[in-house]
Protein backbone atom coordinates (compact mmCIF):
# COMPACT_ATOMS: atom_id res chain seq x y z
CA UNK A 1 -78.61 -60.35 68.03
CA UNK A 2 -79.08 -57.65 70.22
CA UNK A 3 -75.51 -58.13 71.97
CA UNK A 4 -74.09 -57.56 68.39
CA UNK A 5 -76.08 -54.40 68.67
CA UNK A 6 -74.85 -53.04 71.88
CA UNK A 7 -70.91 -54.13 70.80
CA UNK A 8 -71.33 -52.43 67.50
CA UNK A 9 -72.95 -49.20 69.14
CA UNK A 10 -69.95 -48.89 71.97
CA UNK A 11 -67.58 -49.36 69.07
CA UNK A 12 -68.91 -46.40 67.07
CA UNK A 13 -68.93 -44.65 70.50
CA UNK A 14 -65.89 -45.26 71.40
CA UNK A 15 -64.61 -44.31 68.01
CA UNK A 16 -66.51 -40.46 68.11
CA UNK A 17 -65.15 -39.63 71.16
CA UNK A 18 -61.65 -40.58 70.13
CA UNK A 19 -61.69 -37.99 66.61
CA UNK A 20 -61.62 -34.91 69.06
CA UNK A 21 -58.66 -35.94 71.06
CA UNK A 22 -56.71 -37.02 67.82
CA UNK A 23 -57.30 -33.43 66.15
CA UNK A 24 -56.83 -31.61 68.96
CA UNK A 25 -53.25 -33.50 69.18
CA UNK A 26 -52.83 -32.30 65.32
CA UNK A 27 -53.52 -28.45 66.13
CA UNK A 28 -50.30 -27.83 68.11
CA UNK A 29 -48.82 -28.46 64.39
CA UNK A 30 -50.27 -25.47 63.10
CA UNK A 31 -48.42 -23.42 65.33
CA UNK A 32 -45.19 -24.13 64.71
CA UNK A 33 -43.55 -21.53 62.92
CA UNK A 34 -43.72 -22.04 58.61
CA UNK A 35 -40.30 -20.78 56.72
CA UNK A 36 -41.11 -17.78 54.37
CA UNK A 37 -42.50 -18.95 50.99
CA UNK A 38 -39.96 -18.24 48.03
CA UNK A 39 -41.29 -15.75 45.90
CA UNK A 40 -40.18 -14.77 42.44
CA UNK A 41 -40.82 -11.93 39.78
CA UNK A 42 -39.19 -10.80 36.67
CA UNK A 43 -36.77 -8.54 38.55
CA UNK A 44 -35.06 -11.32 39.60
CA UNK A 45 -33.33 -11.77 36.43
CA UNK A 46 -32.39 -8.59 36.63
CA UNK A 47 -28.24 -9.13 37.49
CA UNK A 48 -24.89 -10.05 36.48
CA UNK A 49 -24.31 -13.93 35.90
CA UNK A 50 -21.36 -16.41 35.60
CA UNK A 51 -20.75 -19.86 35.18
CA UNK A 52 -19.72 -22.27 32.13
CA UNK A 53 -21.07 -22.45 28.72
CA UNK A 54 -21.03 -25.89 27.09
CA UNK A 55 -19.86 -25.78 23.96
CA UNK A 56 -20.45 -28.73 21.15
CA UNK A 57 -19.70 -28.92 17.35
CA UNK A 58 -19.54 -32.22 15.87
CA UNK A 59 -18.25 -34.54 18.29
CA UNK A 60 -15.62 -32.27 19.70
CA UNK A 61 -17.05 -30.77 23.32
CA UNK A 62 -15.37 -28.20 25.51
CA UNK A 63 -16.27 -25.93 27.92
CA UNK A 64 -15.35 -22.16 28.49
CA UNK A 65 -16.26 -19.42 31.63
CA UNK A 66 -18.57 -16.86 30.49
CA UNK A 67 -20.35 -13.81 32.16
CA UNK A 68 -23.13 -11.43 31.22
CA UNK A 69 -25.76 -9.06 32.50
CA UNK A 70 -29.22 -9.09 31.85
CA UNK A 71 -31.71 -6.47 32.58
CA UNK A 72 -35.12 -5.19 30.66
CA UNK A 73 -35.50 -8.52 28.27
CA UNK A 74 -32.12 -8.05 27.32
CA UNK A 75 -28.85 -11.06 28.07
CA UNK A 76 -25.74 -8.69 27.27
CA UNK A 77 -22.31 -10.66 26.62
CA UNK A 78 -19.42 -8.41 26.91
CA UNK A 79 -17.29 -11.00 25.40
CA UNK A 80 -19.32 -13.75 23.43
CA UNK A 81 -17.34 -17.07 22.80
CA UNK A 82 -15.98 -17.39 19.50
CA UNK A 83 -13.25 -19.52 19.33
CA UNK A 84 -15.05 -22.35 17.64
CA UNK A 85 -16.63 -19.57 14.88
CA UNK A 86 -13.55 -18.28 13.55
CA UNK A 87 -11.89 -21.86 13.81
CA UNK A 88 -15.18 -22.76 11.40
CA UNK A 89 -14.03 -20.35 8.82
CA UNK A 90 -10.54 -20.41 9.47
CA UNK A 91 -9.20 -24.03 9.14
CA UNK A 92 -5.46 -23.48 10.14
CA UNK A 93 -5.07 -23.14 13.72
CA UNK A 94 -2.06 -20.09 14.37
CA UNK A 95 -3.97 -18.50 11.88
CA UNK A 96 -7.57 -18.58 13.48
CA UNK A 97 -5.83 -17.83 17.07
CA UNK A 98 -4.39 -14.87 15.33
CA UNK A 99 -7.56 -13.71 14.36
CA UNK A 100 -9.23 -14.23 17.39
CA UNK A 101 -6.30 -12.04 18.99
CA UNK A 102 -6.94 -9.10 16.55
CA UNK A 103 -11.01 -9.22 16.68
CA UNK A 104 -10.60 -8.89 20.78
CA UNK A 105 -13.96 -9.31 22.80
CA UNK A 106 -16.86 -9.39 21.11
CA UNK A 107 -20.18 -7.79 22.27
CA UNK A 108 -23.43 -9.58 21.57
CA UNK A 109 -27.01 -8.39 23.18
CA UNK A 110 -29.52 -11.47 23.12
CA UNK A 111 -33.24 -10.43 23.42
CA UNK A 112 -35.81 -12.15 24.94
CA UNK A 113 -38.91 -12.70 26.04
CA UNK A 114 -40.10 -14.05 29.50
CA UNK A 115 -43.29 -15.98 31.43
CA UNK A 116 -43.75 -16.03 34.74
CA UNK A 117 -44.77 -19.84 36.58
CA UNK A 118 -45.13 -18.30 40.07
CA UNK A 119 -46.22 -21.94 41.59
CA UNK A 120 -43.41 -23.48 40.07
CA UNK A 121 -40.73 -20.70 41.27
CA UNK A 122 -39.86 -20.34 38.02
CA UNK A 123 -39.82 -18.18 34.97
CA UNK A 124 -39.70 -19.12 30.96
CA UNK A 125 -37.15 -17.51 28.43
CA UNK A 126 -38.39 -16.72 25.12
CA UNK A 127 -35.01 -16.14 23.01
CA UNK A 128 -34.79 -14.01 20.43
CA UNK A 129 -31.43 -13.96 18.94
CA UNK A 130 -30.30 -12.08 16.20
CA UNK A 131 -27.51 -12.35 13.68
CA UNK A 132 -24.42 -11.13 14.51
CA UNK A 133 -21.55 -9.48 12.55
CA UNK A 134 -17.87 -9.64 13.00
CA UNK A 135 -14.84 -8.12 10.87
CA UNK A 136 -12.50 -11.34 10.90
CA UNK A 137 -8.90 -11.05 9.49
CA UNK A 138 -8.92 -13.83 6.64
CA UNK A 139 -5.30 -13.83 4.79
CA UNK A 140 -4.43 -10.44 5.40
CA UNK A 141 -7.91 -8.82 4.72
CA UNK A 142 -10.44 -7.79 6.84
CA UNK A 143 -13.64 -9.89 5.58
CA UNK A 144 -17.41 -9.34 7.18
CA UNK A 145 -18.32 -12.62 9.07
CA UNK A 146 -22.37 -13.01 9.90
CA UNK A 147 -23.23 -15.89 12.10
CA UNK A 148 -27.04 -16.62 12.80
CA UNK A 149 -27.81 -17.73 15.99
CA UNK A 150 -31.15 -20.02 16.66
CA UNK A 151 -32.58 -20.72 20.09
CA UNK A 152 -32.58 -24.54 20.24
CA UNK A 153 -35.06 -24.69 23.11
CA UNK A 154 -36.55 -22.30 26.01
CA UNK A 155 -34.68 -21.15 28.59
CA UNK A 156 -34.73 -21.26 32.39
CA UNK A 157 -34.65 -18.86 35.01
CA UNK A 158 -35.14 -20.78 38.61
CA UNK A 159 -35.14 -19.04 42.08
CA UNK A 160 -34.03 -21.57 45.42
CA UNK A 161 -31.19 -21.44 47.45
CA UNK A 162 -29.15 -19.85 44.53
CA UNK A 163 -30.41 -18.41 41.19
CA UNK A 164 -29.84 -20.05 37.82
CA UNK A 165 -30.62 -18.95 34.46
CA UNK A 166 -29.96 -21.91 31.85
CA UNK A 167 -30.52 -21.42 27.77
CA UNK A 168 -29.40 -23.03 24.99
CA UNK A 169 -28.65 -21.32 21.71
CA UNK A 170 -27.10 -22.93 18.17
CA UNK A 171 -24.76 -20.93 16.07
CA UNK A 172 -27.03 -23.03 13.12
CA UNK A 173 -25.20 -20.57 9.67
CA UNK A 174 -21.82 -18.66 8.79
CA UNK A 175 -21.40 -16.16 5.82
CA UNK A 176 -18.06 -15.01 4.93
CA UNK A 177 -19.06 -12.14 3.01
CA UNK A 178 -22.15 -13.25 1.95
CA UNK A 179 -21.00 -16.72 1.24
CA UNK A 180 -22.23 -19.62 3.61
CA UNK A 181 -19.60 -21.51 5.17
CA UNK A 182 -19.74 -25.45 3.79
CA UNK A 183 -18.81 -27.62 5.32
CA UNK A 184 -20.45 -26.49 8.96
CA UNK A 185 -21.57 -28.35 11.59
CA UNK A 186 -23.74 -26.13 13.81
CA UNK A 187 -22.43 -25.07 17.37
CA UNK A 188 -24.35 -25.46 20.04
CA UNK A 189 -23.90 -23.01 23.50
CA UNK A 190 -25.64 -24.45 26.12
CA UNK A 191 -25.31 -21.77 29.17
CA UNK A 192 -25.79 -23.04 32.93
CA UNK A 193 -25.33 -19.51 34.93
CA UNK A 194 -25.47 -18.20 38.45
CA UNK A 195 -26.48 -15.32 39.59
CA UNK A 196 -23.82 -13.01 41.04
């Protein structure tokens, strides 16, 4: 019984004068150098983007390049897609691409809203779109066009080896002076950017 003892107390012995050796062995890790954490903060959406938006109506998908600038809460489009809006109230295709040619670029300011996740590298976009308003050329006659805009889920702003600010928004209703466009399947934007 006792030479159980002794074995079990040179085992434990042996064991406690191992643990220093093994953490000393660890401790040359800690000087090794670390790379610089990533940090992020609202400025960084401050910028000029590009990239594709994704655009859906119905079962017909395309794509199309698209830039803009944000700065103070504020996504500014110097030229907002709208091919697929004036082909929703425009049915015949030469003349809907000859409307599109006489409304040129269209401007469109998108406000939102953001939360910083600093331990995820990461910050939440809020949208808050408004409606917009276009003069379209319908038949000959200049006729006010009001599309309301929805923000189908939150946006994205993510900070790695490159920056990326993703969103989604859904043209969701179409007036034609005052009258909603019917039949209308909503189109949905979905925007995956990069920062310039």
């Amino acid at each position: 019984m006792k030479k159980i003892n002794h074995v079990k107390l040179i085992s434990m012995l042996v064991i406690l004068l191992a643990i220093p050796f093994a953490l000393a062995s660890c401790s040359n890790d800690d000087d090794a150098p670390k790379p610089d954490p990533i940090t992020i903060s609202f400025d960084d959406l401050n910028g000029e983007y590009t990239g594709k938006a994704s655009v859906s109506q119905g079962t017909v998908n395309g794509e199309t390049a698209v830039t803009f600038s944000a700065k103070k809460n504020l996504i500014s489009y110097s030229e907002f897609p709208m091919k697929e809006i004036v082909y929703s109230v425009i049915s015949d295709p030469v003349k809907a691409n000859q409307a599109l040619t006489a409304i040129g670029k269209i401007k469109y300011d998108l406000d939102y809203t953001a939360v910083l996740y600093q331990y995820k590298k990461e910050i939440e976009l809020n949208l808050l779109p408004k409606e917009l308003t276009v003069q379209v050329p319908i038949d000959g006659v200049s006729k006010k066009v009001v599309i309301t805009f929805t923000a189908s889920k939150k946006g994205l702003f993510t900070k790695q080896n490159t920056q990326n600010m993703n969103f989604e928004l859904l043209a969701s209703k179409i007036t034609v002076e005052g009258t909603v466009v019917n039949p209308f399947n909503p189109i949905k934007y979905n925007f995956q950017m990069l920062k310039k």
